[in-house]
N, C-alpha and C. Protein backbone atom coordinates (compact mmCIF):
# COMPACT_ATOMS: atom_id res chain seq x y z
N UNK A 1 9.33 -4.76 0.61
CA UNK A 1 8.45 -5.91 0.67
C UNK A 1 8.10 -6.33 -0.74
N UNK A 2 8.12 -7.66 -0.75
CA UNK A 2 7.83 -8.12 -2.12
C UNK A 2 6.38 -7.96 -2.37
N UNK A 3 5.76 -7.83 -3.89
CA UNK A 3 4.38 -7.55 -4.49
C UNK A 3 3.44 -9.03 -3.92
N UNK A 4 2.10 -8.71 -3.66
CA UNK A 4 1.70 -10.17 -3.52
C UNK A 4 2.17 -11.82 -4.68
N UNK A 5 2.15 -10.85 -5.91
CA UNK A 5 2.57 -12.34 -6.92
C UNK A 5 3.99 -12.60 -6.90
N UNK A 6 4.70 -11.89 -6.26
CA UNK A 6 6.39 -12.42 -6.04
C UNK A 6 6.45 -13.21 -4.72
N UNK A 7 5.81 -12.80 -3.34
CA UNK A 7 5.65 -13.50 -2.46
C UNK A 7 5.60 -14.85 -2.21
N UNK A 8 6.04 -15.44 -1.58
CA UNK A 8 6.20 -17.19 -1.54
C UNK A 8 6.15 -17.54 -2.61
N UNK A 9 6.89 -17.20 -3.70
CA UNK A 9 7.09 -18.00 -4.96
C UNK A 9 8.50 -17.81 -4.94
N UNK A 10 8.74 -19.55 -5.35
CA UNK A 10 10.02 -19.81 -6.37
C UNK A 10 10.75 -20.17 -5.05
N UNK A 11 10.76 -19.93 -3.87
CA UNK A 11 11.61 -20.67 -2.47
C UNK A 11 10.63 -20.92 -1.57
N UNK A 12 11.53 -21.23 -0.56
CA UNK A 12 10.31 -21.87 0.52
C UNK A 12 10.65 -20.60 1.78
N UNK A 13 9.14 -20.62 2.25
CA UNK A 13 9.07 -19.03 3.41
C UNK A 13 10.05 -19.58 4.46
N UNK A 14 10.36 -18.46 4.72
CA UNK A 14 11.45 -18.26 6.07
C UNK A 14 10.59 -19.11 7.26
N UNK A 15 11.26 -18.95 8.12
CA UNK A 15 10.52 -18.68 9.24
C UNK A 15 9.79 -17.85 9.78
N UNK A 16 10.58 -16.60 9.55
CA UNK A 16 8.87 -15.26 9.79
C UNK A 16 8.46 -15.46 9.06
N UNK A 17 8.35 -15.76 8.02
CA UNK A 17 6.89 -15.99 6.73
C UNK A 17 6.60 -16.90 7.33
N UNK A 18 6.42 -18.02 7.81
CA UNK A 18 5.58 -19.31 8.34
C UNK A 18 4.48 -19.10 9.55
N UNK A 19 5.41 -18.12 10.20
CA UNK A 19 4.88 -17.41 11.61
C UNK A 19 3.84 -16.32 10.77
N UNK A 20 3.81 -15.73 10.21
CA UNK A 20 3.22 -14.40 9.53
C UNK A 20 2.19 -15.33 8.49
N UNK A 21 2.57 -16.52 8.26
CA UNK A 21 1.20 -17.22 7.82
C UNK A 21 -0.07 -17.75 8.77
N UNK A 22 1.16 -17.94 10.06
CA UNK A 22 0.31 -18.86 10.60
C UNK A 22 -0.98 -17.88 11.79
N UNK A 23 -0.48 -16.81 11.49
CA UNK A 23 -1.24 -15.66 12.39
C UNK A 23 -2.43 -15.17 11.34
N UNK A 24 -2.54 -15.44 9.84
CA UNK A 24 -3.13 -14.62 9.04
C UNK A 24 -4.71 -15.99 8.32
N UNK A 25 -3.73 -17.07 8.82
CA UNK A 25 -4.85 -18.77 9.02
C UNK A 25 -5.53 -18.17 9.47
N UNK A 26 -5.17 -18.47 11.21
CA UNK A 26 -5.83 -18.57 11.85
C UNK A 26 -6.61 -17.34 12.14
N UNK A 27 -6.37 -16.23 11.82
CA UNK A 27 -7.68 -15.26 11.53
C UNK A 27 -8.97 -15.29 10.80
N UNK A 28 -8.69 -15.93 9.66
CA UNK A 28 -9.31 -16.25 8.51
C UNK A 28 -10.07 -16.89 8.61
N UNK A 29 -9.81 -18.62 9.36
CA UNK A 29 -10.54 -19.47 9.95
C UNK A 29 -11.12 -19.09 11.35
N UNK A 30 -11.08 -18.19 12.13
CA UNK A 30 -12.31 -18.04 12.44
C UNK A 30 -13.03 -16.53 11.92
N UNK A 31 -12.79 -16.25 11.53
CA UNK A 31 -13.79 -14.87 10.94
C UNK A 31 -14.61 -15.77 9.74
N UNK A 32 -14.13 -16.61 8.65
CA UNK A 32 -14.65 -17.76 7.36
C UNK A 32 -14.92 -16.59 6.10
N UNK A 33 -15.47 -15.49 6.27
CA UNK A 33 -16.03 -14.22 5.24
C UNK A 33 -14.93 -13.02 5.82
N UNK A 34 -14.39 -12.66 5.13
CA UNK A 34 -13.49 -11.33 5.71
C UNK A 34 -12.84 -10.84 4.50
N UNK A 35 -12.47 -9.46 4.91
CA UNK A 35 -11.72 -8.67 4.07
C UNK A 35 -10.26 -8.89 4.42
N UNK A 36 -9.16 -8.34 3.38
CA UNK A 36 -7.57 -8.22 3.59
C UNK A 36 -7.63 -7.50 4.59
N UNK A 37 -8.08 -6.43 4.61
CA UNK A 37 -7.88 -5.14 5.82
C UNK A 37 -8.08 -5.66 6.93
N UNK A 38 -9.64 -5.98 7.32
CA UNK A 38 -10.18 -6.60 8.30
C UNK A 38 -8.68 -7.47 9.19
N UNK A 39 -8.49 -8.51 8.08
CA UNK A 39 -7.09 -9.59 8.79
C UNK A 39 -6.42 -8.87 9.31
N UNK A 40 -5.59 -7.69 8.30
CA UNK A 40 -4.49 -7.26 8.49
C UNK A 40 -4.85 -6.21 10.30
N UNK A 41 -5.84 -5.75 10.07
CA UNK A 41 -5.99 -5.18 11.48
C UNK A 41 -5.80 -5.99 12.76
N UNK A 42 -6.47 -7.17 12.32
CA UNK A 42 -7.01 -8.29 13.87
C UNK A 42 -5.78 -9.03 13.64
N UNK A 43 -4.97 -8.98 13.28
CA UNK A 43 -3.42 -9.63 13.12
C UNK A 43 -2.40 -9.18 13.33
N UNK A 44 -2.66 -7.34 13.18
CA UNK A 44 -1.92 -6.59 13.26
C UNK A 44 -0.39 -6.46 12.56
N UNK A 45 -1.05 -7.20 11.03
CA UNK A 45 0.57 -7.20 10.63
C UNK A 45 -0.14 -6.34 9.38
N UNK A 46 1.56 -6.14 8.75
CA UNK A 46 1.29 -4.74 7.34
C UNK A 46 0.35 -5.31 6.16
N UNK A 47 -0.41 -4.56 5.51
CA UNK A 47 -1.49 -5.24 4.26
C UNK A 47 -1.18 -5.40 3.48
N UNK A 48 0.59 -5.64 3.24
CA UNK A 48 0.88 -6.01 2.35
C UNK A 48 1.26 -7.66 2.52
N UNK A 49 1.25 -7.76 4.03
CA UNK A 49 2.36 -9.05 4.37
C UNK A 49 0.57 -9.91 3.48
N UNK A 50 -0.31 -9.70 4.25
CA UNK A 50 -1.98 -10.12 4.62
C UNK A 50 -2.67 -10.43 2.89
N UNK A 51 -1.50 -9.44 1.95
CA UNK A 51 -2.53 -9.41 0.50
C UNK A 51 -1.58 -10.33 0.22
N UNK A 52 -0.26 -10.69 0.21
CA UNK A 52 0.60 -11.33 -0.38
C UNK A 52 -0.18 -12.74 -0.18
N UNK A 53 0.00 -13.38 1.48
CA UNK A 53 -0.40 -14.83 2.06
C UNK A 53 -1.69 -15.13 1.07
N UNK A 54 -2.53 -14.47 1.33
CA UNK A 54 -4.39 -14.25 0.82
C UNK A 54 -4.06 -14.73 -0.68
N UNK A 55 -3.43 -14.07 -1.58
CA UNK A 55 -3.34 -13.83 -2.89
C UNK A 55 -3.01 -15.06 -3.50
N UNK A 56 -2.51 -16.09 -2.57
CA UNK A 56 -1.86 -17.84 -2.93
C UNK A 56 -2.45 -18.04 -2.01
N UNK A 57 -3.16 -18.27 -1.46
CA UNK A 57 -4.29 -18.47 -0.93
C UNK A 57 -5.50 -18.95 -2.18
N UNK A 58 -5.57 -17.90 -2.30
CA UNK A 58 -7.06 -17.38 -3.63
C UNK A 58 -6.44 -18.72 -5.01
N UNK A 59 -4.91 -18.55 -5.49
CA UNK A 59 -3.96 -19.28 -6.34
C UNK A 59 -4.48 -20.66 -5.76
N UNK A 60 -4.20 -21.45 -4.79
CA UNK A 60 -4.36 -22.57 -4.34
C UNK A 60 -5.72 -23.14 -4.01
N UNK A 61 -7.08 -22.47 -4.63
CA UNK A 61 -8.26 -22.56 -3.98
C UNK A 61 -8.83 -22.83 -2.47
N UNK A 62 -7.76 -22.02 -1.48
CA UNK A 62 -8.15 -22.03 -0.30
C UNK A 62 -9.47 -21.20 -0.24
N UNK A 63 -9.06 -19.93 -0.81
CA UNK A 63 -9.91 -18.67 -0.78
C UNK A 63 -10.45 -17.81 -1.77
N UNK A 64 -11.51 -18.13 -2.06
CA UNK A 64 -12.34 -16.75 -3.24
C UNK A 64 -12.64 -15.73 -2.59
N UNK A 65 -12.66 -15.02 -3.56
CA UNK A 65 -13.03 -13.51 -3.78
C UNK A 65 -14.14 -13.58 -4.09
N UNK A 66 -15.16 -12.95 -3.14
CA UNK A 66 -16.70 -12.03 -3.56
C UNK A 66 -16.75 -10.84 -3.20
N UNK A 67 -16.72 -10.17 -4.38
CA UNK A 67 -16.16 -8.69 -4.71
C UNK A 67 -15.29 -7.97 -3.81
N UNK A 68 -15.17 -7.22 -2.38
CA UNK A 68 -14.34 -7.21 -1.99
C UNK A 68 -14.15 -7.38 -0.89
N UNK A 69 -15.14 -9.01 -0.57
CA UNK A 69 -14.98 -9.66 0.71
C UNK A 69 -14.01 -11.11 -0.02
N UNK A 70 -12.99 -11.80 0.94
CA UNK A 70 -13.38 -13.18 0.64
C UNK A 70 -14.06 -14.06 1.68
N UNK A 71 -13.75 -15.45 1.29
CA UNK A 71 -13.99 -16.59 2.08
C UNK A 71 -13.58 -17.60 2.47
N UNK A 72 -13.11 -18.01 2.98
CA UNK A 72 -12.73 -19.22 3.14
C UNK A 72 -13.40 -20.36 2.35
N UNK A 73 -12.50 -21.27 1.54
CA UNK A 73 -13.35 -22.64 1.07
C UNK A 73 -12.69 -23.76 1.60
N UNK A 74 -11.73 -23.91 1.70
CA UNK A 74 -11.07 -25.11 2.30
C UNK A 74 -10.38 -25.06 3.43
N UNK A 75 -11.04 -25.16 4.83
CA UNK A 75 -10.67 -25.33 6.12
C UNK A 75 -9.80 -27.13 6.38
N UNK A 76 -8.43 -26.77 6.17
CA UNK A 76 -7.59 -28.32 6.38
C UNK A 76 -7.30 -28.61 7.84
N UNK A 77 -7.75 -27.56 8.38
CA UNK A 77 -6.84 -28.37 9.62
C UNK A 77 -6.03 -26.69 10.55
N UNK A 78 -5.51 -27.03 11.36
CA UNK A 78 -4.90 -25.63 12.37
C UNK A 78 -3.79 -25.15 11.84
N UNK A 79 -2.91 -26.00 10.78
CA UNK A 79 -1.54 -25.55 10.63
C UNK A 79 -1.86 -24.52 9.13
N UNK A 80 -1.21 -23.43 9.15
CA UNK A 80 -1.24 -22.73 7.87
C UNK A 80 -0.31 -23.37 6.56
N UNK A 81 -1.08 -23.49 5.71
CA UNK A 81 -0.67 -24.11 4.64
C UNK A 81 0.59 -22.70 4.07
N UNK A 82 1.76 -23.59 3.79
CA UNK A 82 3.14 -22.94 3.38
C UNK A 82 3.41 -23.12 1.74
N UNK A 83 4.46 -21.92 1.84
CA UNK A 83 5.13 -22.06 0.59
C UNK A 83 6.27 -22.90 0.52
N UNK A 84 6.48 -23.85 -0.79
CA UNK A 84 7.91 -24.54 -0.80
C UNK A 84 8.53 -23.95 -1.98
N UNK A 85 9.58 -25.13 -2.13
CA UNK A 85 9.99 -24.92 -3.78
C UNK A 85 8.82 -25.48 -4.85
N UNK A 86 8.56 -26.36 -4.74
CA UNK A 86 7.34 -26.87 -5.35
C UNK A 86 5.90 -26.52 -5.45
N UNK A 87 5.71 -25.71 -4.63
CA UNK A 87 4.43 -25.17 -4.19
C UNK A 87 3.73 -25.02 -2.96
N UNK A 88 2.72 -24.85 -2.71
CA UNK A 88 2.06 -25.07 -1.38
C UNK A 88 1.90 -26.18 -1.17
N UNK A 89 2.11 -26.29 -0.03
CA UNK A 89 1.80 -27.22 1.01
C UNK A 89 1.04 -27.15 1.84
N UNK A 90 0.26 -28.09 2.24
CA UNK A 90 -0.60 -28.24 3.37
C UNK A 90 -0.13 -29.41 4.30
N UNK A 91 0.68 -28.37 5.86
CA UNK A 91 0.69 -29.55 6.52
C UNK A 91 -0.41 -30.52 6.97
N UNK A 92 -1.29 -29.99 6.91
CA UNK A 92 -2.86 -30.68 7.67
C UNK A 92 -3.04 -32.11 6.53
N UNK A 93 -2.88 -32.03 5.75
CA UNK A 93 -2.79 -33.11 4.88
C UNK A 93 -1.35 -34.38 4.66
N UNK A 94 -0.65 -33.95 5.41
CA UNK A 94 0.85 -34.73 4.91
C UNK A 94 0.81 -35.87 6.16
């Protein structure tokens, strides 16, 4: 598995990465305050898939860090914002 800062950089996510985003959103948005772990449990996917998504997340000002909770700051919409070649994307905005 790639490190969180290699993750969705430099190509655009597969399809299980889109799916493995879109399960780790929509956790996020409704919990709004949560830990990596926390996700990775109620998602049930590995904490690495959960620190990678989160970590460009945090990169894209979706999500800050308060100490070792985050939060949600920018709720766009139901679709999980993806990686491209260019960067993130937010379908909720296009």
């Amino acid at each position: 598995m790639r490190s969180p800062k290699q993750a969705f950089s430099g190509s655009c996510m597969s399809r299980s990465e889109q799916i493995l985003a879109d399960r780790i959103w929509k956790a996020i948005k409704q919990t709004q305050t949560f830990t990596v772990d926390a996700i990775a449990v109620r998602t049930q996917l590995a904490l690495n898939e959960v620190q990678a998504y989160v970590f460009w997340l945090t990169r894209c000002k979706y999500v800050e860090y308060l100490g070792g909770n985050c939060r949600l700051l920018r709720d766009t919409g139901n679709l999980a914002p993806i990686a491209t070649r260019e960067g993130f994307l937010d379908p909720n905005l296009v």
